[in-house]
Protein backbone atom coordinates (compact mmCIF):
# COMPACT_ATOMS: atom_id res chain seq x y z
CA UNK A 1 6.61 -3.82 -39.17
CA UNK A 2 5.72 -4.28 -35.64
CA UNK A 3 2.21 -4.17 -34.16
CA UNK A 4 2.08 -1.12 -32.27
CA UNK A 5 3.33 0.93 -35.88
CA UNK A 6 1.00 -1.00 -37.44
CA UNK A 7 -1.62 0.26 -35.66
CA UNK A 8 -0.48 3.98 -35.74
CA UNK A 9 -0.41 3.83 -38.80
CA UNK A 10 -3.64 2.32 -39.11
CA UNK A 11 -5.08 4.79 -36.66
CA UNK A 12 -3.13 7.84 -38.89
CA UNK A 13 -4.79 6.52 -42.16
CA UNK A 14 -8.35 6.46 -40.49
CA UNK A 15 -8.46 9.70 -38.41
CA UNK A 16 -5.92 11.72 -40.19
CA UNK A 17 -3.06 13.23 -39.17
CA UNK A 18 -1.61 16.87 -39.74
CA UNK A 19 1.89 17.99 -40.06
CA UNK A 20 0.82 22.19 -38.72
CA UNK A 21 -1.56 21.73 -35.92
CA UNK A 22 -2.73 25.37 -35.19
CA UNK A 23 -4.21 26.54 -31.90
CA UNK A 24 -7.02 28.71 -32.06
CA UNK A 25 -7.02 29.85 -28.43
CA UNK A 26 -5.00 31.74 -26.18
CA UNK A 27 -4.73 29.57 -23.12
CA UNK A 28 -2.85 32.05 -20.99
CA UNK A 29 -6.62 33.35 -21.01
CA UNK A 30 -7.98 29.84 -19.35
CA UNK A 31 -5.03 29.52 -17.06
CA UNK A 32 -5.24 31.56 -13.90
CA UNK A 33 -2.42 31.44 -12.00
CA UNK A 34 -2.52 32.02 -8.41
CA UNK A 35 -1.27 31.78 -5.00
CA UNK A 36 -2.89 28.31 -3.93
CA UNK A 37 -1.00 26.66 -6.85
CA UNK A 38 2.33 27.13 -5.87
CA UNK A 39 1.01 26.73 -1.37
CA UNK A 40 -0.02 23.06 -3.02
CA UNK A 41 3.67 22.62 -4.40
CA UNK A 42 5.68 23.93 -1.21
CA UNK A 43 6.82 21.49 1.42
CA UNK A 44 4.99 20.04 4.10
CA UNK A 45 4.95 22.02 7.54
CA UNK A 46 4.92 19.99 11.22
CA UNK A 47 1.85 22.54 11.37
CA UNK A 48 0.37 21.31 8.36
CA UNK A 49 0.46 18.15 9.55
CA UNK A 50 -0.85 18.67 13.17
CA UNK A 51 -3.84 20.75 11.50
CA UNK A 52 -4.80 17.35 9.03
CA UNK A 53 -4.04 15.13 11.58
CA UNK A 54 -6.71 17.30 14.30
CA UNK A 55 -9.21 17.29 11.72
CA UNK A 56 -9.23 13.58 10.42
CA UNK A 57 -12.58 11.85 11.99
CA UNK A 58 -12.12 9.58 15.01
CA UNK A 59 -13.67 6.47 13.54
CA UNK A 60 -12.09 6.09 10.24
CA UNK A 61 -8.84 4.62 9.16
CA UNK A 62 -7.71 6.86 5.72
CA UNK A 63 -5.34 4.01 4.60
CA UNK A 64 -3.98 0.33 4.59
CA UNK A 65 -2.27 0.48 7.48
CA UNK A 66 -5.84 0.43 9.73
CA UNK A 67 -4.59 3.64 12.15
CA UNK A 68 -7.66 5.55 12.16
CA UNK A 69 -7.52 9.01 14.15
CA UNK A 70 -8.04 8.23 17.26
CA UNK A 71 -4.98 6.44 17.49
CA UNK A 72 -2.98 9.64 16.01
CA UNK A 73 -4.51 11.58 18.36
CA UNK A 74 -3.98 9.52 21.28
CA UNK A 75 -0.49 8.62 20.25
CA UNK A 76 0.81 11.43 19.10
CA UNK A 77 3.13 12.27 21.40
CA UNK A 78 5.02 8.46 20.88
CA UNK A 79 4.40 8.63 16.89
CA UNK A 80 5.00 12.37 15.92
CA UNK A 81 8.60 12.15 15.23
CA UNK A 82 8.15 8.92 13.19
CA UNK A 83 5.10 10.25 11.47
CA UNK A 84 6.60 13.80 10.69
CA UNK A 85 9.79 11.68 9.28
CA UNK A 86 7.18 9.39 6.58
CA UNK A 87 5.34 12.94 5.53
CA UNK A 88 8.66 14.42 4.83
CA UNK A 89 10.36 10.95 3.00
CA UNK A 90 7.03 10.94 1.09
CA UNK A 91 7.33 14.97 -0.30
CA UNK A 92 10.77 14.38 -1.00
CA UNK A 93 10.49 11.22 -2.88
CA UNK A 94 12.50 8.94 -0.16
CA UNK A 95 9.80 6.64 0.31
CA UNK A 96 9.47 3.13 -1.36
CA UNK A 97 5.66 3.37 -1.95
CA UNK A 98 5.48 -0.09 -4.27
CA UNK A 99 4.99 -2.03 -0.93
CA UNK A 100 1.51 -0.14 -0.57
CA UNK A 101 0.75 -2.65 -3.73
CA UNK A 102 2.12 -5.65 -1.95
CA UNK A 103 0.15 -7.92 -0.15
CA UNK A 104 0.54 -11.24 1.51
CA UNK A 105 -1.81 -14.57 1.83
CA UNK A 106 -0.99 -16.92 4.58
CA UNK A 107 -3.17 -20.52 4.38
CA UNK A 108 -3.96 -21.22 8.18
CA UNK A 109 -5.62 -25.28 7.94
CA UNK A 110 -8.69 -25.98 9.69
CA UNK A 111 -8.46 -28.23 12.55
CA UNK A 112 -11.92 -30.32 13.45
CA UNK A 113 -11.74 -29.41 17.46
CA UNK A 114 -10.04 -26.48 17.84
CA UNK A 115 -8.80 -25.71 21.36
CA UNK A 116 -6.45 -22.65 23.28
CA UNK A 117 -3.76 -25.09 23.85
């Protein structure tokens, strides 16, 4: 018997286990469905976007990549197209986000007199 079924088992024995779990609530009744659910589900807009992008704060940078808001702002009219393109990849699942966890160490050696040469 492998580990991880020994341990279920093991975890079975000590808490129990039941073969007709019941559910004594309705949960239809704690569920509220409504509008906002299904607006967070729905494609992104180009006015969705704009409206985030206006009300991000100057100074701060909201990811890895160091572009803070100022640079949107100031740039938007170079980077919109690009920018609307990585929202879109990213709602649709097009976008190879496992390079987000990737990072890269480069060893630069000390010199004793360093010059601009």
């Amino acid at each position: 018997m492998n580990t991880v079924k020994r341990l279920l088992c093991f975890l079975n024995h000590r808490m129990g286990c039941t073969t007709n779990p019941t559910m004594p609530f309705d949960l239809t009744q704690f569920l509220q469905t409504s509008e906002s659910v299904y607006e967070m589900s729905r494609p992104f807009s180009i006015e969705d976007i704009d409206s985030v992008i206006k009300q991000m704060a100057t100074d701060k940078a909201p990811g890895p990549d160091g572009f803070n808001g100022v640079f949107l702002k100031s740039c938007s009219e170079i980077v919109k197209t690009d920018f609307y393109n990585l929202c879109f990849d990213f709602f649709n699942g097009y976008l190879d986000l496992q390079s987000i966890n990737n990072s890269h160490i480069t060893l630069i050696p000390k010199t004793n007199n360093p010059t601009n040469d």
